[in-house]
Structure formats: structure tokens, C-alpha cells
PDB file of N, CA and C in Angstrom:
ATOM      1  N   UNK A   1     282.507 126.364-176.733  1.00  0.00           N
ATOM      2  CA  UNK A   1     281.213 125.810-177.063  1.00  0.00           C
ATOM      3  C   UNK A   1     281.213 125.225-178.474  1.00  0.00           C
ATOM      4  N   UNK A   2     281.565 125.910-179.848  1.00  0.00           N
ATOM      5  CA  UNK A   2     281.804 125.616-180.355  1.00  0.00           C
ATOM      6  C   UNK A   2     282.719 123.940-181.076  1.00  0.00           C
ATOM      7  N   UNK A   3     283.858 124.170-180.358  1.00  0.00           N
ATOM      8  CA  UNK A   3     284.546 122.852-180.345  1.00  0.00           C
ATOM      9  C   UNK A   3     283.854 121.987-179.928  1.00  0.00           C
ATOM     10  N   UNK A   4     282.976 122.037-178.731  1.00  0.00           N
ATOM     11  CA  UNK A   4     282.451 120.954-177.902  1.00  0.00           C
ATOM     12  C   UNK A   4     281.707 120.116-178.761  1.00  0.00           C
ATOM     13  N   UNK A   5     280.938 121.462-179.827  1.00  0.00           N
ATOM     14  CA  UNK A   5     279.347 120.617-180.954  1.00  0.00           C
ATOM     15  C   UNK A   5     280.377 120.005-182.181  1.00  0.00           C
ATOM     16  N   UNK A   6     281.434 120.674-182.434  1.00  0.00           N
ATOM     17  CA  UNK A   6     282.061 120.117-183.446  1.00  0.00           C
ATOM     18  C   UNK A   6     282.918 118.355-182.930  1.00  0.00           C
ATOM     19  N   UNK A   7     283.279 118.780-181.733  1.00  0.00           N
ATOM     20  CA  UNK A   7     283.635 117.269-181.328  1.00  0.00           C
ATOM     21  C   UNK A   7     282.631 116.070-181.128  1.00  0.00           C
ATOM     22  N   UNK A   8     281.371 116.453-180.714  1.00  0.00           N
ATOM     23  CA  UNK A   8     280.372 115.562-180.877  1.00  0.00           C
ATOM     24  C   UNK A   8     280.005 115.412-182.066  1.00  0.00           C
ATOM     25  N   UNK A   9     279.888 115.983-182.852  1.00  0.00           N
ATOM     26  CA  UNK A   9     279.560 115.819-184.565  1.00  0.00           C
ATOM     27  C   UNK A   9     280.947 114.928-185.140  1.00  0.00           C
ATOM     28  N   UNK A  10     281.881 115.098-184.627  1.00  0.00           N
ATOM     29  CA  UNK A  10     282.906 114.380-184.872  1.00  0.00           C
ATOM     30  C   UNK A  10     282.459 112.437-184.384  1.00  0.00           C
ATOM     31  N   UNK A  11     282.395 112.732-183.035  1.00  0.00           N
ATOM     32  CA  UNK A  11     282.136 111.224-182.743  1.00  0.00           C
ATOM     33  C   UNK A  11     281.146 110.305-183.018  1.00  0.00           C
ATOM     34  N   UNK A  12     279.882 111.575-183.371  1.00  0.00           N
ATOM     35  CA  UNK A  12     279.219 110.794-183.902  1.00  0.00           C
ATOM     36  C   UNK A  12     278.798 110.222-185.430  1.00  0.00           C
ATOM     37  N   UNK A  13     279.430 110.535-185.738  1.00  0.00           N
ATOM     38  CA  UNK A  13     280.258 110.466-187.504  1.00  0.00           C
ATOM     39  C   UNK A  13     281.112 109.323-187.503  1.00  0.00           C
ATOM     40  N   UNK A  14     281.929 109.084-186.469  1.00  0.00           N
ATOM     41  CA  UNK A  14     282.846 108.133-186.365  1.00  0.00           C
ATOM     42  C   UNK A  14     282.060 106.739-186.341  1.00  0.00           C
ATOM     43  N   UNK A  15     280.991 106.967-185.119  1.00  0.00           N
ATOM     44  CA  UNK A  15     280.047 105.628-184.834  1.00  0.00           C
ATOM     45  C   UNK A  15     279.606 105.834-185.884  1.00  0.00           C
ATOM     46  N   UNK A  16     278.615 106.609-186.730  1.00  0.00           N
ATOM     47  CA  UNK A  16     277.929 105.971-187.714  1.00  0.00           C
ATOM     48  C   UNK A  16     278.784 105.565-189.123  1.00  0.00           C
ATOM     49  N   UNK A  17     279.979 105.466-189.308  1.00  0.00           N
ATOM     50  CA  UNK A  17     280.451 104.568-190.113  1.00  0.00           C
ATOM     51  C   UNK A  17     280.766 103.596-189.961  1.00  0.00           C
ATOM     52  N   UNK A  18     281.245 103.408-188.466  1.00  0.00           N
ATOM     53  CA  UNK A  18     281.877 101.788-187.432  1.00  0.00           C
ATOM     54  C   UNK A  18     280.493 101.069-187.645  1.00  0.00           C
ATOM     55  N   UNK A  19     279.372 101.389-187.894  1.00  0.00           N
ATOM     56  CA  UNK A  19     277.855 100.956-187.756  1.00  0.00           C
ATOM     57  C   UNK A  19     277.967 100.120-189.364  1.00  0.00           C
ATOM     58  N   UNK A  20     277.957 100.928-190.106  1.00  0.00           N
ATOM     59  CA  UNK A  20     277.957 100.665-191.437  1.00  0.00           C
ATOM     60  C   UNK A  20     278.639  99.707-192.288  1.00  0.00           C
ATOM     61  N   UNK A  21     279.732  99.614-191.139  1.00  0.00           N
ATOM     62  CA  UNK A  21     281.287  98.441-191.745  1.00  0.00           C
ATOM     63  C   UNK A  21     280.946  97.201-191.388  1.00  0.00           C
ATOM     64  N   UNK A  22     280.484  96.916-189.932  1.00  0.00           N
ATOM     65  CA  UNK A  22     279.731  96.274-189.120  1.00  0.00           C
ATOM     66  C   UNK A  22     278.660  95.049-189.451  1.00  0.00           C
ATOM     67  N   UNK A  23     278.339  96.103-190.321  1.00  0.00           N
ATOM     68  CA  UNK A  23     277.143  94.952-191.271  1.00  0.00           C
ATOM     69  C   UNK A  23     277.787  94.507-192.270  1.00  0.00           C
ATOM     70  N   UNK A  24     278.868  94.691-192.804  1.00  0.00           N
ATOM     71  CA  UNK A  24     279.613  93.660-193.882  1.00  0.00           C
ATOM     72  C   UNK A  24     279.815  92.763-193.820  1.00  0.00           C
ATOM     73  N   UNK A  25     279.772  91.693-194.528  1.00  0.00           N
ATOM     74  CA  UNK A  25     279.883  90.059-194.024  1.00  0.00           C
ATOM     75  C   UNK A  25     281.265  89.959-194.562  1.00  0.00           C
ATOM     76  N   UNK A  26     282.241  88.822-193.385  1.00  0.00           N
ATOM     77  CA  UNK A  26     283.693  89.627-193.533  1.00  0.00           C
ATOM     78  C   UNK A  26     283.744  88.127-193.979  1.00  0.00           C
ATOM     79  N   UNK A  27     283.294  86.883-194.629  1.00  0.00           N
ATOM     80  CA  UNK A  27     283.444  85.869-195.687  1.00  0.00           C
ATOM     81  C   UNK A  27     283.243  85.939-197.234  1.00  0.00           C
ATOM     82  N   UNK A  28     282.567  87.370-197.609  1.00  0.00           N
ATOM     83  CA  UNK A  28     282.515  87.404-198.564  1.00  0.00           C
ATOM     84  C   UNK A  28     283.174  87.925-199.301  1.00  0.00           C
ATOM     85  N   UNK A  29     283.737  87.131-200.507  1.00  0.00           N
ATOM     86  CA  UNK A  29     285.071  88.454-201.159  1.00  0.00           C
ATOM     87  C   UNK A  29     284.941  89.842-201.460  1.00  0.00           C
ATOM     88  N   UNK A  30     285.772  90.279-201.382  1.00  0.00           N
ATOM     89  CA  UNK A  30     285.693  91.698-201.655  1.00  0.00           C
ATOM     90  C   UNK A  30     284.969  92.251-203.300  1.00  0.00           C
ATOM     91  N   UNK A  31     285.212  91.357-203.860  1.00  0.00           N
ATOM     92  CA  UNK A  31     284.304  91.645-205.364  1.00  0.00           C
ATOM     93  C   UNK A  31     283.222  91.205-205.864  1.00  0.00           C
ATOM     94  N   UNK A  32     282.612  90.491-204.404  1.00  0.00           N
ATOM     95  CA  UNK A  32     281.135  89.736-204.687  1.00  0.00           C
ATOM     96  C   UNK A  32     280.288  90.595-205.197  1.00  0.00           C
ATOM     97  N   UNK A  33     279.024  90.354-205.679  1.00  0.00           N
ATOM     98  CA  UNK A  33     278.142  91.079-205.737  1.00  0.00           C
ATOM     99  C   UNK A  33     276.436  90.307-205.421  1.00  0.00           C
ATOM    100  N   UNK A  34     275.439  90.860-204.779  1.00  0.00           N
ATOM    101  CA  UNK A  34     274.710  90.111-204.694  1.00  0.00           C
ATOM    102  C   UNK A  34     274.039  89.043-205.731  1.00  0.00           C
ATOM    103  N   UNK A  35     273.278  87.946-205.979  1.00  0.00           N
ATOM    104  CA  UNK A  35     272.601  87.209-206.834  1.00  0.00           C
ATOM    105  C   UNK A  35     271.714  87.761-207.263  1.00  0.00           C
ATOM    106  N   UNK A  36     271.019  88.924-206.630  1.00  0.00           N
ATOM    107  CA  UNK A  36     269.761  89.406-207.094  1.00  0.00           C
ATOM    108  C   UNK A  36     270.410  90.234-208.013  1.00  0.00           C
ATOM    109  N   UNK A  37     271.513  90.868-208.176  1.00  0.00           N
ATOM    110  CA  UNK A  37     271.702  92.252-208.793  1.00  0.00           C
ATOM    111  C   UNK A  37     272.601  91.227-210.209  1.00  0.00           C
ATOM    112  N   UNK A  38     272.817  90.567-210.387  1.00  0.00           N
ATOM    113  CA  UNK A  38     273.722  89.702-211.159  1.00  0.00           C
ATOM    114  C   UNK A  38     272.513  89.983-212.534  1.00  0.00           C
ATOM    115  N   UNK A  39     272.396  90.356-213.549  1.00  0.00           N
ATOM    116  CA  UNK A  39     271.993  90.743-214.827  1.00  0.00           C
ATOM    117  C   UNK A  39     271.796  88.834-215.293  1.00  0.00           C
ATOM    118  N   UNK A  40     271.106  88.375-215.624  1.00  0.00           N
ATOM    119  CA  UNK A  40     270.871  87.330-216.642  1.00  0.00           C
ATOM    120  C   UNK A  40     269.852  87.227-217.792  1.00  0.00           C
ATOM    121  N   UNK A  41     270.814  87.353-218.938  1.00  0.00           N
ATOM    122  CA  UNK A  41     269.978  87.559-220.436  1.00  0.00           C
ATOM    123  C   UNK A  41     268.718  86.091-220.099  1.00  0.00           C
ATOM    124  N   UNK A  42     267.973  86.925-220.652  1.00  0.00           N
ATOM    125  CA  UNK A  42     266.889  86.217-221.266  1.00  0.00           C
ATOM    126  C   UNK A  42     267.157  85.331-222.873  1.00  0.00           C
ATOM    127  N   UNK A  43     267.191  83.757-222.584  1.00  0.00           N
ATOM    128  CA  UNK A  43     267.312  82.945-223.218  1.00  0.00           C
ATOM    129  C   UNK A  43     266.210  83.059-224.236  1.00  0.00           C
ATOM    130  N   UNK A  44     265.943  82.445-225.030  1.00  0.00           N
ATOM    131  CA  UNK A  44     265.098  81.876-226.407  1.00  0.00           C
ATOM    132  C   UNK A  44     263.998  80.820-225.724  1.00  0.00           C
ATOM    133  N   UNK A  45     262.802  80.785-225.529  1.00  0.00           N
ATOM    134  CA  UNK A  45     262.121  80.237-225.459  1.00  0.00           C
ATOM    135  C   UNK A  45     260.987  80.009-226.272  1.00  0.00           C
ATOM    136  N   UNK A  46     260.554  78.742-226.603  1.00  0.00           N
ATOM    137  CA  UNK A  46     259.746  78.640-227.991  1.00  0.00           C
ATOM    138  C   UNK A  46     258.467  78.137-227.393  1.00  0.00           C
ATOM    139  N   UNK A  47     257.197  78.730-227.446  1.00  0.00           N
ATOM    140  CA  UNK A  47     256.025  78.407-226.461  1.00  0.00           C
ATOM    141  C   UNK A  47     255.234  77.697-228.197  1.00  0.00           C
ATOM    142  N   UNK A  48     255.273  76.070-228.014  1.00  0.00           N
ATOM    143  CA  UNK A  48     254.736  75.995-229.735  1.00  0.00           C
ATOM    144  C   UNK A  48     253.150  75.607-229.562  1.00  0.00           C
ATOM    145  N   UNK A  49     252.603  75.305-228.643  1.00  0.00           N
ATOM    146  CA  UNK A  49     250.927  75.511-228.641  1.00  0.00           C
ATOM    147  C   UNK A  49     250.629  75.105-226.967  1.00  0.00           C
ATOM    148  N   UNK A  50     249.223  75.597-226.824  1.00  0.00           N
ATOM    149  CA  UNK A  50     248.743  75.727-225.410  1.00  0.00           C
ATOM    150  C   UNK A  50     247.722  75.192-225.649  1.00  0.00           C
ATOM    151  N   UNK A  51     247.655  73.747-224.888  1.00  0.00           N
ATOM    152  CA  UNK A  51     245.840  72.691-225.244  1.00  0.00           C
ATOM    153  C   UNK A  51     245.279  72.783-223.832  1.00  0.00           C
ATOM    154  N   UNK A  52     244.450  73.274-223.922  1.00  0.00           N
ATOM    155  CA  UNK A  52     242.978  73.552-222.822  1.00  0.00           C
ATOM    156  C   UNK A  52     242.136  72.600-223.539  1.00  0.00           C
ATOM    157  N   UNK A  53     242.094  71.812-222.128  1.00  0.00           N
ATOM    158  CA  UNK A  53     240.372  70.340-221.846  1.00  0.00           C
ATOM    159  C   UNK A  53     239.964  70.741-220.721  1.00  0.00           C
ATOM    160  N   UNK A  54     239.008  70.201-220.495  1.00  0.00           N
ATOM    161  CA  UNK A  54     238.185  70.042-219.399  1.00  0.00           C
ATOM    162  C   UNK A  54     239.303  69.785-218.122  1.00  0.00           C
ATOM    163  N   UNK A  55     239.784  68.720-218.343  1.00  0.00           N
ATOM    164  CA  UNK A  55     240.881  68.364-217.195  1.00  0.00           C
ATOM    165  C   UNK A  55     242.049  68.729-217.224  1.00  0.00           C
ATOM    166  N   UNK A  56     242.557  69.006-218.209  1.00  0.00           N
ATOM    167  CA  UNK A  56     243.713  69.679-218.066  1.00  0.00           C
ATOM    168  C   UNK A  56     244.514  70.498-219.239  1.00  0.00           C
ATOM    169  N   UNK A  57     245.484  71.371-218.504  1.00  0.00           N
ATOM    170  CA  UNK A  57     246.370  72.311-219.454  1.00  0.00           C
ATOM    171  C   UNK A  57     247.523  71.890-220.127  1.00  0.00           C
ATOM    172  N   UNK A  58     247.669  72.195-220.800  1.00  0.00           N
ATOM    173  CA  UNK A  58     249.259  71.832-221.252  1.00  0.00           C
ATOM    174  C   UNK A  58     249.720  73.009-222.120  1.00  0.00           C
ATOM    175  N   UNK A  59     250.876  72.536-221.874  1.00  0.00           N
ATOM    176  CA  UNK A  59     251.838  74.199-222.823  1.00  0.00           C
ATOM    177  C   UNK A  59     253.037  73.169-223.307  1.00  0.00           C
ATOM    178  N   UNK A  60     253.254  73.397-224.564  1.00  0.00           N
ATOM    179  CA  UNK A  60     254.317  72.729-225.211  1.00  0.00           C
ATOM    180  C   UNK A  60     255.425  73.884-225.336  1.00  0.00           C
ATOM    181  N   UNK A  61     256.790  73.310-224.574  1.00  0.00           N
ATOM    182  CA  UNK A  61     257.552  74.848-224.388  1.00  0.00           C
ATOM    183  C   UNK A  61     258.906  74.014-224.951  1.00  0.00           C
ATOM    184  N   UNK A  62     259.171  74.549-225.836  1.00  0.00           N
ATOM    185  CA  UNK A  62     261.086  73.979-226.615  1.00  0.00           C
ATOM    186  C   UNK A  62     260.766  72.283-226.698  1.00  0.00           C
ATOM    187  N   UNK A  63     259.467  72.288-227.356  1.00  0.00           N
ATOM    188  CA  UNK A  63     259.148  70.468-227.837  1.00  0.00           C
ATOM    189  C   UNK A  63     258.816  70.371-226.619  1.00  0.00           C
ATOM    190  N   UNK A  64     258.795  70.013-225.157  1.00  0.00           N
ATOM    191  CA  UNK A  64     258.293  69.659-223.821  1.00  0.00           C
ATOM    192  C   UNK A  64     256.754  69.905-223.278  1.00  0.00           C
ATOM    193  N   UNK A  65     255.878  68.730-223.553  1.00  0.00           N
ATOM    194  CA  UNK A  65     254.370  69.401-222.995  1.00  0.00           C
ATOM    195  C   UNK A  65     254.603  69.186-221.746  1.00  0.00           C
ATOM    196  N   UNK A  66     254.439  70.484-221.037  1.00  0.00           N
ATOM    197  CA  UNK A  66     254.626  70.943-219.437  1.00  0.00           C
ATOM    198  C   UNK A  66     252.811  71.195-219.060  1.00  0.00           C
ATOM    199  N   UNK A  67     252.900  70.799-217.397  1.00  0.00           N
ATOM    200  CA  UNK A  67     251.382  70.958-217.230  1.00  0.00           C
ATOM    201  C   UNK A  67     252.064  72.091-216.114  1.00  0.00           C
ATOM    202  N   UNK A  68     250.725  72.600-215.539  1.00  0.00           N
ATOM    203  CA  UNK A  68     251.188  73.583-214.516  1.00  0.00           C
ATOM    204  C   UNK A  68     251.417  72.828-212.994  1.00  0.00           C
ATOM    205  N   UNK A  69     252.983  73.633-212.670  1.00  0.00           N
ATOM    206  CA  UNK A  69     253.583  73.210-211.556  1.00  0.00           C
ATOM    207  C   UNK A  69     254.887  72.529-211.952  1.00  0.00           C
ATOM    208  N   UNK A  70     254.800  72.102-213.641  1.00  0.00           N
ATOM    209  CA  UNK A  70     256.171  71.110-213.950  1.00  0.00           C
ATOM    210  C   UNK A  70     257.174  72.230-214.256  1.00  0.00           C
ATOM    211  N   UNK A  71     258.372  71.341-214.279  1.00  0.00           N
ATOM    212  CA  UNK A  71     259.816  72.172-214.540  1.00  0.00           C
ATOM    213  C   UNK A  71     260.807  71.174-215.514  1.00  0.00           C
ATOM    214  N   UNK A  72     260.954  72.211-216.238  1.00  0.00           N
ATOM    215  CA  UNK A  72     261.890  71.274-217.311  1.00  0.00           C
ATOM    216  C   UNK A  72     262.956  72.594-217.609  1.00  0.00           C
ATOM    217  N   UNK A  73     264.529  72.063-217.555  1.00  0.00           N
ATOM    218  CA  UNK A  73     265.712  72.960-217.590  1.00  0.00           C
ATOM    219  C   UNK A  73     265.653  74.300-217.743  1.00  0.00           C
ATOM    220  N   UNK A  74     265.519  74.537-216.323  1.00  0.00           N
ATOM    221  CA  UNK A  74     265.447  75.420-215.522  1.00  0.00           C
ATOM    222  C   UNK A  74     264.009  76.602-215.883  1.00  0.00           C
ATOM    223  N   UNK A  75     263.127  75.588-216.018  1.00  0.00           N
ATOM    224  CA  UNK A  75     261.608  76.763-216.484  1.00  0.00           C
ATOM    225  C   UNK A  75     260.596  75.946-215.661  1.00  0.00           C
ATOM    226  N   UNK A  76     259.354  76.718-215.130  1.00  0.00           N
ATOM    227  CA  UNK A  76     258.889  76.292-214.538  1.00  0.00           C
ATOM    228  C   UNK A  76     257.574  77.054-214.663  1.00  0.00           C
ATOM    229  N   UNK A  77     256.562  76.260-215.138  1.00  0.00           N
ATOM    230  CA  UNK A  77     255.025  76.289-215.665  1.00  0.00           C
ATOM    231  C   UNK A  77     254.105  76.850-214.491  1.00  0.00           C
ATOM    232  N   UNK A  78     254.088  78.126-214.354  1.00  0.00           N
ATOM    233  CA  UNK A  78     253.072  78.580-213.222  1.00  0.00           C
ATOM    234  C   UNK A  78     251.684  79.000-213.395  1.00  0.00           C
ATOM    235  N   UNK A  79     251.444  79.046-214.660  1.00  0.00           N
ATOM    236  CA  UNK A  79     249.860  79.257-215.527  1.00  0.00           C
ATOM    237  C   UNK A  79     249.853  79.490-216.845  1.00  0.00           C
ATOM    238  N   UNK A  80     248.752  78.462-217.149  1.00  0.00           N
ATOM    239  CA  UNK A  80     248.598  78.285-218.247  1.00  0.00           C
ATOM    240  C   UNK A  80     247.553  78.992-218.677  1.00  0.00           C
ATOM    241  N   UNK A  81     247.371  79.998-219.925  1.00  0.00           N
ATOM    242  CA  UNK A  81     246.089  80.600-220.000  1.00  0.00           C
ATOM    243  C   UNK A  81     245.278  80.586-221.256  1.00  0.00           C
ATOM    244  N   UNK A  82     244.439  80.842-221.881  1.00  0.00           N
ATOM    245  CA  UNK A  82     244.159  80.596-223.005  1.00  0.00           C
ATOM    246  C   UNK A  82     244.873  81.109-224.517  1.00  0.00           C
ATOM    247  N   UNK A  83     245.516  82.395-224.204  1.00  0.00           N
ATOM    248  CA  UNK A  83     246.591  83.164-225.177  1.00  0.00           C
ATOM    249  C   UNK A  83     248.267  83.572-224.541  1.00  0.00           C
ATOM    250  N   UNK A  84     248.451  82.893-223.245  1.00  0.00           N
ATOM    251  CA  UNK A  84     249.482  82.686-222.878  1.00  0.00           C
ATOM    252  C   UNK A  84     249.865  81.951-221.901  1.00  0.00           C
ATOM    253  N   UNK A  85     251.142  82.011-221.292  1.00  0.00           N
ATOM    254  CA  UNK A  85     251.842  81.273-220.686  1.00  0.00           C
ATOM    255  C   UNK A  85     252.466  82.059-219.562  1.00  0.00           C
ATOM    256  N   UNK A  86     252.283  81.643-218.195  1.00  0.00           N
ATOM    257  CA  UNK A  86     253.283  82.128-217.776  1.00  0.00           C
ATOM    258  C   UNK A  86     254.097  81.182-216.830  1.00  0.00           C
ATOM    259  N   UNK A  87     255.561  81.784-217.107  1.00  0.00           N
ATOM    260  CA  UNK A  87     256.709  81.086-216.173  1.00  0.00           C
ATOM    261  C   UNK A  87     257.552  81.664-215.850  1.00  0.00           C
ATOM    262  N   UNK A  88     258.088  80.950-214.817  1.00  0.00           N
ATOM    263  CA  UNK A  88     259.790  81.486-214.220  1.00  0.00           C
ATOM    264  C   UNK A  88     260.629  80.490-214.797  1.00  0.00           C
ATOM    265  N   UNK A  89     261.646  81.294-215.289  1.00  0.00           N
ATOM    266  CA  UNK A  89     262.671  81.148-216.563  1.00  0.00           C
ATOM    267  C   UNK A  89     264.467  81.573-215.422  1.00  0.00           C
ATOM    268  N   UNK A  90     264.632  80.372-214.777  1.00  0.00           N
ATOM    269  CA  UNK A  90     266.035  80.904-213.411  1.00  0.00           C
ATOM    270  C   UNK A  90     265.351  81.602-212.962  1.00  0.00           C
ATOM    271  N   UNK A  91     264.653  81.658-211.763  1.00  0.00           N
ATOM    272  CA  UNK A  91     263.689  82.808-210.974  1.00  0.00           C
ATOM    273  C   UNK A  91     263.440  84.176-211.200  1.00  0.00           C
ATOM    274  N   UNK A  92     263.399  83.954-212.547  1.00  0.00           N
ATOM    275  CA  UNK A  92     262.753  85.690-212.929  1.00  0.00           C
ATOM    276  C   UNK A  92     261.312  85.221-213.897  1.00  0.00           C
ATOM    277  N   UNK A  93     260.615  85.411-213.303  1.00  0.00           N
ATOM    278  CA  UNK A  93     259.170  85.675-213.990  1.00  0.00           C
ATOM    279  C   UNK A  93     259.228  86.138-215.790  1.00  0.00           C
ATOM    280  N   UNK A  94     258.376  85.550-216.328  1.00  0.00           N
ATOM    281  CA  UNK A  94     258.305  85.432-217.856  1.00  0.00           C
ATOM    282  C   UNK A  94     256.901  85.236-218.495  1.00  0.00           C
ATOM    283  N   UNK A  95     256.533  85.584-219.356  1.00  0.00           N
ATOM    284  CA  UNK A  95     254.915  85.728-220.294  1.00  0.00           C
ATOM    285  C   UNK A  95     255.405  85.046-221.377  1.00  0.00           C
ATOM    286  N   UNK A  96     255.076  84.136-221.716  1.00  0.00           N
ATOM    287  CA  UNK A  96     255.429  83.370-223.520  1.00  0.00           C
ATOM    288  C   UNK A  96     254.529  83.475-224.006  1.00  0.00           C
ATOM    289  N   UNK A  97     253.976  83.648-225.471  1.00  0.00           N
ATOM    290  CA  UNK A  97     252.975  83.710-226.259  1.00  0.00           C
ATOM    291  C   UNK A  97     253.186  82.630-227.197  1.00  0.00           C
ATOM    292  N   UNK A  98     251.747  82.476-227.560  1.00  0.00           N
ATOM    293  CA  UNK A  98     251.882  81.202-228.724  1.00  0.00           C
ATOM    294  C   UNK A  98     253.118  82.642-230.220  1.00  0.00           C
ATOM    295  N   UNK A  99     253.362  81.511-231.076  1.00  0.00           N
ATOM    296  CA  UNK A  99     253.357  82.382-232.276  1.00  0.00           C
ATOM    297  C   UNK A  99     252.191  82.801-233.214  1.00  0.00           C
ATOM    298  N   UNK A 100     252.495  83.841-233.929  1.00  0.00           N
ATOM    299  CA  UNK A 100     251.314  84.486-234.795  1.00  0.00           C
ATOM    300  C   UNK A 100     251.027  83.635-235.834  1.00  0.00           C
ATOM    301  N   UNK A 101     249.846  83.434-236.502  1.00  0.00           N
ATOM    302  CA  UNK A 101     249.530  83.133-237.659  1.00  0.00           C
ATOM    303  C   UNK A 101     249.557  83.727-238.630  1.00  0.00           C
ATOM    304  N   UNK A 102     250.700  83.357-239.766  1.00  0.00           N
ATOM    305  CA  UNK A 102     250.167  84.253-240.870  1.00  0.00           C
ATOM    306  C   UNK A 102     249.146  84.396-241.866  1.00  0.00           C
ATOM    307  N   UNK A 103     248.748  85.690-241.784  1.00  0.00           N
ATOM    308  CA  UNK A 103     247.339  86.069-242.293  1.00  0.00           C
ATOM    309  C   UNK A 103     247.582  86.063-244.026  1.00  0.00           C
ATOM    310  N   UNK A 104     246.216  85.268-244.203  1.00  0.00           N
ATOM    311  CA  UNK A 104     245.823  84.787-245.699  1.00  0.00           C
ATOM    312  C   UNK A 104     244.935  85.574-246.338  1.00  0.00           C
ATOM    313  N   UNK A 105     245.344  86.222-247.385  1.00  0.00           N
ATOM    314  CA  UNK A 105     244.441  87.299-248.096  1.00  0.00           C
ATOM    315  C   UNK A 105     244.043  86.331-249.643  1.00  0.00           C
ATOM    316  N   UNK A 106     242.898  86.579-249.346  1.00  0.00           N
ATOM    317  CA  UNK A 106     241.962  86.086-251.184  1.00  0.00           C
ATOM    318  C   UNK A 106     242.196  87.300-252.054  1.00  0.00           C
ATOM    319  N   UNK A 107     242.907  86.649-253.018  1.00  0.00           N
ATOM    320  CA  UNK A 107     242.996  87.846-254.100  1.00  0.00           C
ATOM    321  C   UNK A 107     241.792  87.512-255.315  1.00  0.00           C
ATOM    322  N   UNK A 108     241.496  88.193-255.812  1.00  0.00           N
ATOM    323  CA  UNK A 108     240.515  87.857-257.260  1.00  0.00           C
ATOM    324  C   UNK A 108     240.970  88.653-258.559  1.00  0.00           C
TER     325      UNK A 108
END
């Protein structure tokens, strides 16, 4: 009896790794790794002012006034807001901020 549960625990151990191999895609090299999992630094992006009119937005991003929906090397303007920006920067989502002003103190 024994042997019998251990031989079925056996075979079915066998199928569930033949299952598992199965789904490997047998074109891809052996040292691929997916695109999603691939790490890409976050570049330098310079967001230098955001003009709100009546009709329209603009975001000036690395010298480029982008409206929403435009794409300029490899960035792409998905909302424009009144204290930021947002975009996809190579399809990873991104927040740009204007830069700070430096603050002016009156001395006497």
C-alpha cells in the first residue's frame, strides 16, 4: 500500500514538472530575461515651466513645449497640471515638477 501512494506521488511529481518545462518558449535564449523585469535608470529630465490658457497646456520639457498627447525622444506628455507634469519616460510612468524658486529675504 504504501509503495502504491509513494509511486503515485512519484508520477505525479513527474507530470507536474513536464507541465512547467512545457511552458518555456524553446526560441528564447537561455539567458533572456523578460522586458518588464530589465531595470532602466531614470534619465535627467528638466520640466522648465508649465503655461495654462484657456485653450491650452503646455509643458516645456529639456527646451521642447510639449502639449498633452505629444512625444518627443522617447517622453510622452499625458497631463499637464497646474504644479506638475505627468509622463511616460520609455513606458514607465513619471511626475516632473517645475523647479523651486529661490526664496528672497529683506534684511534691514
Amino acid at each position: 500500500m504504501r509503495s502504491a501512494i509513494f509511486g503515485l506521488a512519484m508520477v505525479l511529481a513527474l507530470f507536474a514538472s513536464a507541465g512547467a518545462h512545457a511552458l518555456q518558449d524553446p526560441t528564447r535564449p537561455p539567458d533572456a530575461r523578460p522586458a518588464s523585469v530589465q531595470n532602466v535608470a531614470p534619465r535627467d529630465i528638466e520640466l522648465g515651466s508649465i503655461l495654462l490658457g484657456s485653450q491650452r497646456r503646455v509643458a516645456v520639457i529639456n527646451g521642447v513645449a510639449l502639449r498633452e498627447g505629444d512625444d518627443h525622444d522617447g517622453i510622452r506628455v499625458r497631463r499637464i497640471h497646474r504644479d506638475k507634469v505627468e509622463v511616460t519616460d520609455r513606458g514607465q510612468p513619471r511626475v516632473l515638477y517645475p523647479p523651486t524658486l529661490p526664496q528672497v529675504r529683506i534684511t534691514q
